[in-house]
PDB file of N, CA and C in Angstrom:
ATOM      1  N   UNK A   1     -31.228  20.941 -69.729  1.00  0.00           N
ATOM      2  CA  UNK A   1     -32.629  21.156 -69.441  1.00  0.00           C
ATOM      3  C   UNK A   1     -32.827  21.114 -67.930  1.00  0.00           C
ATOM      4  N   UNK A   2     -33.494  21.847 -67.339  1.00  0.00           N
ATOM      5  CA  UNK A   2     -33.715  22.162 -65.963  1.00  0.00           C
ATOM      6  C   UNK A   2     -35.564  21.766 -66.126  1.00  0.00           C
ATOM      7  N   UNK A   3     -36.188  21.188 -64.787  1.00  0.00           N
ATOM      8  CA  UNK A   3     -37.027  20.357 -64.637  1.00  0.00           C
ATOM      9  C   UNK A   3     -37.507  21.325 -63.090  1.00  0.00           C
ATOM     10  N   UNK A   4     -38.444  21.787 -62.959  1.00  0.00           N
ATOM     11  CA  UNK A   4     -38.759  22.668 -61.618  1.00  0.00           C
ATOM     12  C   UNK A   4     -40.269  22.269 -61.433  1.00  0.00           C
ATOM     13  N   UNK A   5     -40.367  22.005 -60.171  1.00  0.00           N
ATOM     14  CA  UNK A   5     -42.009  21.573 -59.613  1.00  0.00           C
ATOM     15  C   UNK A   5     -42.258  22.337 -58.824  1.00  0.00           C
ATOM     16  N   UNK A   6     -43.384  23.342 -59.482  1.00  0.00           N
ATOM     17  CA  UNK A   6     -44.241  23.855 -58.478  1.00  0.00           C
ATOM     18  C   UNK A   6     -45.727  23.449 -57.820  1.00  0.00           C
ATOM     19  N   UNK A   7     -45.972  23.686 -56.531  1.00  0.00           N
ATOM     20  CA  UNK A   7     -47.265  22.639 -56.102  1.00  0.00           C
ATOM     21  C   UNK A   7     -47.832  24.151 -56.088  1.00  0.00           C
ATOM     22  N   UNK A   8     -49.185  24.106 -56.810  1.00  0.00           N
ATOM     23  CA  UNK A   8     -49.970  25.393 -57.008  1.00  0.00           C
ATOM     24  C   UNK A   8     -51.379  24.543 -56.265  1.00  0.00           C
ATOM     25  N   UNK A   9     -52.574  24.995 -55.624  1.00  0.00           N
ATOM     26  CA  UNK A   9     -53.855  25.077 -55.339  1.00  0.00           C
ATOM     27  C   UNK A   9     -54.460  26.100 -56.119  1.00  0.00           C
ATOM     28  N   UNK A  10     -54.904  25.378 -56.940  1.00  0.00           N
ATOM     29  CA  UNK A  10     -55.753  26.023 -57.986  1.00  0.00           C
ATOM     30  C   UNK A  10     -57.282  26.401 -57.237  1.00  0.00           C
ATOM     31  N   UNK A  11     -58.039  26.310 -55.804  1.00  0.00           N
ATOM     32  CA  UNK A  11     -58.954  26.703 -55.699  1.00  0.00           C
ATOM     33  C   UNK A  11     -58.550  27.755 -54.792  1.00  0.00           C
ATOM     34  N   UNK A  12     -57.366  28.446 -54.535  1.00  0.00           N
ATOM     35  CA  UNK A  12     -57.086  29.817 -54.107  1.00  0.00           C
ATOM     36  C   UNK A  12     -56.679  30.647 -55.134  1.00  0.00           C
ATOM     37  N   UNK A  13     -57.220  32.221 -54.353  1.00  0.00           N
ATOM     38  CA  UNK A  13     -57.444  33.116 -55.578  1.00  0.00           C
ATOM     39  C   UNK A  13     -56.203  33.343 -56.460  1.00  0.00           C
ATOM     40  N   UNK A  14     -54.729  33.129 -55.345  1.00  0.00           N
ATOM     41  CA  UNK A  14     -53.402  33.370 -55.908  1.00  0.00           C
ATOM     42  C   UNK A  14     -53.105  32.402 -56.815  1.00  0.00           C
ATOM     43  N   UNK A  15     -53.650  31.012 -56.529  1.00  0.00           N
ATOM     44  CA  UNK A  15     -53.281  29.543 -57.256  1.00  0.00           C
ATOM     45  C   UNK A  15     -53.612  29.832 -58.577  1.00  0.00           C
ATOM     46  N   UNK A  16     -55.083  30.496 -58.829  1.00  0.00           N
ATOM     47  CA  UNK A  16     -55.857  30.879 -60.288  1.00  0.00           C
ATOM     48  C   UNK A  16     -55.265  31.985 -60.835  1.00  0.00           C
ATOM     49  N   UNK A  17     -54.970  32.639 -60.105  1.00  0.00           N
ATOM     50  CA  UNK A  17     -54.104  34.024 -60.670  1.00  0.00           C
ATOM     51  C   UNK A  17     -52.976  33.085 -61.473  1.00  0.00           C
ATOM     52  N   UNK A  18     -52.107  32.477 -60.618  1.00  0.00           N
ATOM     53  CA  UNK A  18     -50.480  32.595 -61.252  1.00  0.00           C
ATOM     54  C   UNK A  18     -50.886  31.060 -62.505  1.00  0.00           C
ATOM     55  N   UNK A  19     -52.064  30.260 -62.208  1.00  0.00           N
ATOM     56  CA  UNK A  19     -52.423  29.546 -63.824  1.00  0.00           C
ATOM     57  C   UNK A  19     -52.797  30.189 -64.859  1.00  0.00           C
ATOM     58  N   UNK A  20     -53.746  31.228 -64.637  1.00  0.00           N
ATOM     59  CA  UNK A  20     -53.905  31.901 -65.883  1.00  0.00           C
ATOM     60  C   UNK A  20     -53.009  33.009 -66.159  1.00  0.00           C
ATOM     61  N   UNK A  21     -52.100  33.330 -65.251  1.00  0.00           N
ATOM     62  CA  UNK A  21     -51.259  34.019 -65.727  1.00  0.00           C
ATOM     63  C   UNK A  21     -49.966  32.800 -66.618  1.00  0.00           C
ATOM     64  N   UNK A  22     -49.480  31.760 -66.143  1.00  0.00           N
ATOM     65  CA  UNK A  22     -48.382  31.306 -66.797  1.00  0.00           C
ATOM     66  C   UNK A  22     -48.867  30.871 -68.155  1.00  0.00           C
ATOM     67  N   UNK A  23     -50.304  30.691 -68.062  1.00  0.00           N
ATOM     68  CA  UNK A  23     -50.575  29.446 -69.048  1.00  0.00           C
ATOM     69  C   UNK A  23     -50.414  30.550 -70.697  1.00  0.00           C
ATOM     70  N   UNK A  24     -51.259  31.843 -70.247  1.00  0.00           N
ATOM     71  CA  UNK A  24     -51.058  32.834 -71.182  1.00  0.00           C
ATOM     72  C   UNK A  24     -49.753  33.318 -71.745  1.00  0.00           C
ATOM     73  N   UNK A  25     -48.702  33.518 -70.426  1.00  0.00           N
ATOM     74  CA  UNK A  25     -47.339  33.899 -70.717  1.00  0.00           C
ATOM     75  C   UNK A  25     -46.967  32.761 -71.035  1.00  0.00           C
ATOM     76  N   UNK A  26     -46.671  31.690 -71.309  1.00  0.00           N
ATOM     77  CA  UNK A  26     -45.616  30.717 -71.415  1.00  0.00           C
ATOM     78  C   UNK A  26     -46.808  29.709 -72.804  1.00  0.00           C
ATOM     79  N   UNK A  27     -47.880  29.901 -73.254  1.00  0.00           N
ATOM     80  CA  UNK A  27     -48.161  29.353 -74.243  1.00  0.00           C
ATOM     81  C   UNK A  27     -48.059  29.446 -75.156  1.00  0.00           C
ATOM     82  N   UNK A  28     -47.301  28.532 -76.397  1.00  0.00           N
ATOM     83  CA  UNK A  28     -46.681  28.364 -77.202  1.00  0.00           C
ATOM     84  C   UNK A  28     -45.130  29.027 -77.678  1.00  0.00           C
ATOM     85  N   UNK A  29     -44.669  29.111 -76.430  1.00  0.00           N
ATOM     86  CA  UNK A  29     -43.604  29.572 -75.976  1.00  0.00           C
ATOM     87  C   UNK A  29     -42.281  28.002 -76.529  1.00  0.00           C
ATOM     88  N   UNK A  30     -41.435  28.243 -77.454  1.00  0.00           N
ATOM     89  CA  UNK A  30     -41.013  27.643 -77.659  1.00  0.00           C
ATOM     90  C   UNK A  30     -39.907  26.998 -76.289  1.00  0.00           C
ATOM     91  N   UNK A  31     -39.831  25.393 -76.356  1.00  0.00           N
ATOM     92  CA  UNK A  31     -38.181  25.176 -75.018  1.00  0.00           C
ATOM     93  C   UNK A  31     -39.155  25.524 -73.918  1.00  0.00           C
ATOM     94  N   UNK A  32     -40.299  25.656 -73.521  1.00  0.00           N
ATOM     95  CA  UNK A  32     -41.187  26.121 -72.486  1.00  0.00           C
ATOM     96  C   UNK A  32     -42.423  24.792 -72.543  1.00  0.00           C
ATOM     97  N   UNK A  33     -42.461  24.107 -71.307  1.00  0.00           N
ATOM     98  CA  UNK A  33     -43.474  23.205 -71.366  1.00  0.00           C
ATOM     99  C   UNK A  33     -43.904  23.187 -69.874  1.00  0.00           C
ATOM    100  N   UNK A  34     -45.570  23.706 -70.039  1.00  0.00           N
ATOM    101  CA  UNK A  34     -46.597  23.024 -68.991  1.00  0.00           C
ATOM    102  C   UNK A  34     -47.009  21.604 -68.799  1.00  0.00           C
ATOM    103  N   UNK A  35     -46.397  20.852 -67.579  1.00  0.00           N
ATOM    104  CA  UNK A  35     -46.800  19.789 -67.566  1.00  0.00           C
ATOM    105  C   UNK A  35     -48.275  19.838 -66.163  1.00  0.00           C
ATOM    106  N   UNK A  36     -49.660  19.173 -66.507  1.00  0.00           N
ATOM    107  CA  UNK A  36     -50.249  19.634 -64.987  1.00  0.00           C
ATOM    108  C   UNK A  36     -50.301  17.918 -64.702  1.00  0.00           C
ATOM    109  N   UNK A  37     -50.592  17.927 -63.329  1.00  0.00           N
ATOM    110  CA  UNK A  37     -50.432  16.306 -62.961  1.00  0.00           C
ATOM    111  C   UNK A  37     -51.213  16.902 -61.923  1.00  0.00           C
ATOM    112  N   UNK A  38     -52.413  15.792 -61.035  1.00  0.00           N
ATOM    113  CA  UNK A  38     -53.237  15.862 -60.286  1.00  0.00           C
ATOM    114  C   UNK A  38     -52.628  14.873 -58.990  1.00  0.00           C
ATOM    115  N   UNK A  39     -52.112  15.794 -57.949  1.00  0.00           N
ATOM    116  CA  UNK A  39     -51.527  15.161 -56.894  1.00  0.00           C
ATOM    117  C   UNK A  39     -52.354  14.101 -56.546  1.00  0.00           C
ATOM    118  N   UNK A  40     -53.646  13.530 -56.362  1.00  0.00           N
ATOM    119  CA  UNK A  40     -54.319  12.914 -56.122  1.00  0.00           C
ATOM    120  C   UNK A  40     -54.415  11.642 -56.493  1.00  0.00           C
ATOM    121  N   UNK A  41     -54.612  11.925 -58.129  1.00  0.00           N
ATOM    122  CA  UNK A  41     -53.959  10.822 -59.008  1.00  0.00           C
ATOM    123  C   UNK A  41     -52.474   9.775 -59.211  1.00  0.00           C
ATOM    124  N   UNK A  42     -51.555  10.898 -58.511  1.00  0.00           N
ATOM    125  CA  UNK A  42     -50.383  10.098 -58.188  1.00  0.00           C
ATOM    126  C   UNK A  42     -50.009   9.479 -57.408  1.00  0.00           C
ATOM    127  N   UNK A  43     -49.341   8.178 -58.054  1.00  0.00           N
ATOM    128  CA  UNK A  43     -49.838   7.194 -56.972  1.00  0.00           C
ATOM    129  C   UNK A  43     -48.102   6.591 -56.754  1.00  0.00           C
ATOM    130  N   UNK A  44     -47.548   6.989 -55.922  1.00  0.00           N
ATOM    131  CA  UNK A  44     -46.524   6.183 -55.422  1.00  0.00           C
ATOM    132  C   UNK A  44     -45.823   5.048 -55.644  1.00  0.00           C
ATOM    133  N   UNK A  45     -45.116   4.750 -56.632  1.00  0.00           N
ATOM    134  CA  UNK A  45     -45.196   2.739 -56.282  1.00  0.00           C
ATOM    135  C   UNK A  45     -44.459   2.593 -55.574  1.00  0.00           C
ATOM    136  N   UNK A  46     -44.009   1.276 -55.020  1.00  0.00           N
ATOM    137  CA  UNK A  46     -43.586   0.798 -53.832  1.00  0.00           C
ATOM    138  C   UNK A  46     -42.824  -0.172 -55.212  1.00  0.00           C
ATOM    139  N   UNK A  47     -41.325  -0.117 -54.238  1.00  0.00           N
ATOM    140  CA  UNK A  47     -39.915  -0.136 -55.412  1.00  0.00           C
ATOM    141  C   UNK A  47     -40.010  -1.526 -54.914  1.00  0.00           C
ATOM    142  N   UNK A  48     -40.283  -2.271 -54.094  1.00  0.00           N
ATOM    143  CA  UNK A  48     -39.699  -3.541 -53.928  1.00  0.00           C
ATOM    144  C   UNK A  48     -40.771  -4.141 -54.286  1.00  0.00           C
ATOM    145  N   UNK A  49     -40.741  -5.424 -54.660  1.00  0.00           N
ATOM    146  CA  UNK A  49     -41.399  -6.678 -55.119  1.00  0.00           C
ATOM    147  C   UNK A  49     -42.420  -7.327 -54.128  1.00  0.00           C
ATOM    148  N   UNK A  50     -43.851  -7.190 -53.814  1.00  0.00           N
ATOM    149  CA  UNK A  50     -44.791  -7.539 -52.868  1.00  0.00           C
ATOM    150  C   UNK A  50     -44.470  -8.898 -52.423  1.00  0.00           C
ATOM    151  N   UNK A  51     -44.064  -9.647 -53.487  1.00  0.00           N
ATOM    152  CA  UNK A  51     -43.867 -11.208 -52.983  1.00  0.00           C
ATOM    153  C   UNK A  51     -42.524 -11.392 -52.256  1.00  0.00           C
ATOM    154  N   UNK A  52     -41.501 -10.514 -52.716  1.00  0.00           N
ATOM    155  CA  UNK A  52     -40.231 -10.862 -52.086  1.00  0.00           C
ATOM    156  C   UNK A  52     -40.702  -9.895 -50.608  1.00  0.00           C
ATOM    157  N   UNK A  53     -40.991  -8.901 -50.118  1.00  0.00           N
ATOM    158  CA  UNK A  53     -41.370  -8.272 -49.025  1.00  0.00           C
ATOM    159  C   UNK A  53     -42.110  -9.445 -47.965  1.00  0.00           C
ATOM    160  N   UNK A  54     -43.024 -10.270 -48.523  1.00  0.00           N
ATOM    161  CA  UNK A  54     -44.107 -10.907 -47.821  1.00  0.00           C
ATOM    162  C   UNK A  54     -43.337 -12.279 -46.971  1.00  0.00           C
ATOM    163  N   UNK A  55     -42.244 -12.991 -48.318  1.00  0.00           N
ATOM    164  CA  UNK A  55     -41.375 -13.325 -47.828  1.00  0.00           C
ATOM    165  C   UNK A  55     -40.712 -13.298 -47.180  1.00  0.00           C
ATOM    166  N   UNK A  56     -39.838 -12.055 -46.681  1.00  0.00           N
ATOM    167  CA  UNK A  56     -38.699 -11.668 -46.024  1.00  0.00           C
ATOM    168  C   UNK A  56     -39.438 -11.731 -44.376  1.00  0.00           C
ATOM    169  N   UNK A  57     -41.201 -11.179 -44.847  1.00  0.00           N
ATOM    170  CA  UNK A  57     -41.728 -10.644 -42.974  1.00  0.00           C
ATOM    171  C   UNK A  57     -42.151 -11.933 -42.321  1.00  0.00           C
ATOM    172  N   UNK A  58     -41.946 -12.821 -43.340  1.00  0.00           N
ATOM    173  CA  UNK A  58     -42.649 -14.189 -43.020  1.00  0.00           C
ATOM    174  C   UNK A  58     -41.578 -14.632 -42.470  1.00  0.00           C
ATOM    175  N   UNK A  59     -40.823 -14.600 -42.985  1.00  0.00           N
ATOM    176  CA  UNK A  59     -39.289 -15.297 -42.600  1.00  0.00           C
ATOM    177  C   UNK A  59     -38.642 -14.960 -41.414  1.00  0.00           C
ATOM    178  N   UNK A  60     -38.899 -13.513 -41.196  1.00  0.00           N
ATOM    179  CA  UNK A  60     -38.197 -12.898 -39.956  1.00  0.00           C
ATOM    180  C   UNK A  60     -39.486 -13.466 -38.737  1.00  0.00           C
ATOM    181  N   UNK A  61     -40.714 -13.544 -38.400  1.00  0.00           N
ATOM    182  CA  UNK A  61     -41.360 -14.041 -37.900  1.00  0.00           C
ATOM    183  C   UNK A  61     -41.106 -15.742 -37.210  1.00  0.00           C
ATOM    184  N   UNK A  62     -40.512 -16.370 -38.225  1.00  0.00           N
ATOM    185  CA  UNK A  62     -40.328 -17.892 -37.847  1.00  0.00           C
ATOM    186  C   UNK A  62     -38.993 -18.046 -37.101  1.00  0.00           C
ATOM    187  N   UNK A  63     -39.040 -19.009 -36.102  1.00  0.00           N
ATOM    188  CA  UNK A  63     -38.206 -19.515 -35.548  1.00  0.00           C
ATOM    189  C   UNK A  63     -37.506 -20.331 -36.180  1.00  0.00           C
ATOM    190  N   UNK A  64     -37.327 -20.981 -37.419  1.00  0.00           N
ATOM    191  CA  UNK A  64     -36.627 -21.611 -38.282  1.00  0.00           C
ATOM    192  C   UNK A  64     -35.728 -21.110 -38.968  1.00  0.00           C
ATOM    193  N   UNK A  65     -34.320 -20.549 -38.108  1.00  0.00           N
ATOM    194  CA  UNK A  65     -33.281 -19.907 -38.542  1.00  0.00           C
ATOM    195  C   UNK A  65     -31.871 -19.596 -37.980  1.00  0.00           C
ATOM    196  N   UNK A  66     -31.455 -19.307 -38.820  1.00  0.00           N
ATOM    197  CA  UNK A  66     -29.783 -19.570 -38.438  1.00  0.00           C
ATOM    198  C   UNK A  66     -29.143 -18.133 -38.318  1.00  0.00           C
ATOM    199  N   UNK A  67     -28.187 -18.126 -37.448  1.00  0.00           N
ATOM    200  CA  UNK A  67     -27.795 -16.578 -37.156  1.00  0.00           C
ATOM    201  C   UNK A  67     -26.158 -17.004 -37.370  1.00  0.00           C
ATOM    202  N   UNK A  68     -25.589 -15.955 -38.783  1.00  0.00           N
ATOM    203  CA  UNK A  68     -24.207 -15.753 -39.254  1.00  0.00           C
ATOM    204  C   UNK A  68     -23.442 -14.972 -38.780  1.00  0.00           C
ATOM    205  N   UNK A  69     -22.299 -15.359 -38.133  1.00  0.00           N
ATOM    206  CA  UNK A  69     -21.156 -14.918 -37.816  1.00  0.00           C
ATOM    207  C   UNK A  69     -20.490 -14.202 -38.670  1.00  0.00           C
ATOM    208  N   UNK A  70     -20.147 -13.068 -39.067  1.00  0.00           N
ATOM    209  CA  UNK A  70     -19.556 -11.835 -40.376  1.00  0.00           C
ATOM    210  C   UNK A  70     -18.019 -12.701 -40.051  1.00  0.00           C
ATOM    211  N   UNK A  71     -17.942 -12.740 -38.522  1.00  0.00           N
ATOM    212  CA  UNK A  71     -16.637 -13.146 -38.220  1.00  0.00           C
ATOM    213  C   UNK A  71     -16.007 -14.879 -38.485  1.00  0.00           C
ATOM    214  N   UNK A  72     -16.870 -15.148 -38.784  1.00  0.00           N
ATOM    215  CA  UNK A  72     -16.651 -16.808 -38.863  1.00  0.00           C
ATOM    216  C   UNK A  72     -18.059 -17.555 -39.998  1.00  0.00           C
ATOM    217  N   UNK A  73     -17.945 -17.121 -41.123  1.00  0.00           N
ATOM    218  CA  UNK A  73     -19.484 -17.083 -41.619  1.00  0.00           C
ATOM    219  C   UNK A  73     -19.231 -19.012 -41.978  1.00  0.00           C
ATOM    220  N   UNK A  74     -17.970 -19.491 -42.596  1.00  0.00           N
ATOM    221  CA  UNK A  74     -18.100 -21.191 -42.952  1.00  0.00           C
ATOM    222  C   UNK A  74     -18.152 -21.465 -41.463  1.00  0.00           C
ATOM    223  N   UNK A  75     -17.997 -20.976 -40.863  1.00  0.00           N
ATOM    224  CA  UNK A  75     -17.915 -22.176 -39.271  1.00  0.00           C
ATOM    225  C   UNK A  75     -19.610 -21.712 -38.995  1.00  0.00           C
ATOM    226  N   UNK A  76     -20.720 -20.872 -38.762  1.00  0.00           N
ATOM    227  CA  UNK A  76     -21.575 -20.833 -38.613  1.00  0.00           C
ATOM    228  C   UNK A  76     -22.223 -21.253 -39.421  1.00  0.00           C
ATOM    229  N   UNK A  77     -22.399 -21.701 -40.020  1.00  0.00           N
ATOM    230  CA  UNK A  77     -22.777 -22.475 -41.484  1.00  0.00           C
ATOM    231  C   UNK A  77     -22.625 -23.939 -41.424  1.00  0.00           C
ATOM    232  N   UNK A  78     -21.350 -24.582 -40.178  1.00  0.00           N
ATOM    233  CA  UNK A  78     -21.128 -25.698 -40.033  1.00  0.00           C
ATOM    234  C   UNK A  78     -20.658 -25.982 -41.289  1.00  0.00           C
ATOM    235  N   UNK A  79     -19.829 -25.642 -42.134  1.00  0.00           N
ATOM    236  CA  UNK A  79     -19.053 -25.886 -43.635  1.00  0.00           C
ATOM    237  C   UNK A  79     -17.331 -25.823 -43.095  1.00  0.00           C
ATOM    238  N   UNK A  80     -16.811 -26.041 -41.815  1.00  0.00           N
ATOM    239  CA  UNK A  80     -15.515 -25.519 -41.882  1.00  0.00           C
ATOM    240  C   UNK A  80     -14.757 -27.485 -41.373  1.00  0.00           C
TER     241      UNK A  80
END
C-alpha cells in the first residue's frame, strides 16, 4: 500500500477543480481512499515528556553540578 499527501487549497479555483474532480473519479472506487484532514486542526505533539524537558532546563540552569570525564568517568565521580 502506498500512502501519498497532497496539500490542496480548496479556496483556489484549481484547488476546487482537482476536489471535485477526484472526489467524483475516485468515489467508491474500490483499494482507493479519500482521507481530508484540516491543516489547521493538526496539531503537532511534542515527542518528549513536558515534565522530563522542564527538568532537564532547570537542571542545566543550576550551578549544582558535576562535569564527567568519557575518559575517566569512576575517577570523576570520585568512585576510583
Amino acid at each position: 500500500m502506498t500512502t501519498i499527501t497532497i496539500k490542496i487549497n480548496e479556496r483556489t479555483k484549481a484547488g476546487k477543480a482537482f476536489m471535485a474532480m477526484s472526489e467524483s473519479f475516485f468515489k467508491g472506487v474500490e483499494g482507493i481512499e479519500i482521507i481530508e484532514t484540516d491543516s489547521k486542526k493538526l496539531k503537532k505533539e511534542n515527542p518528549y515528556n513536558t515534565e522530563f524537558v522542564e527538568m532537564v532546563l532547570k537542571s542545566a540552569k543550576s550551578k549544582n553540578s558535576t562535569e564527567i570525564n568519557p575518559n575517566d568517568v569512576w575517577g570523576s565521580l570520585g568512585l576510583k
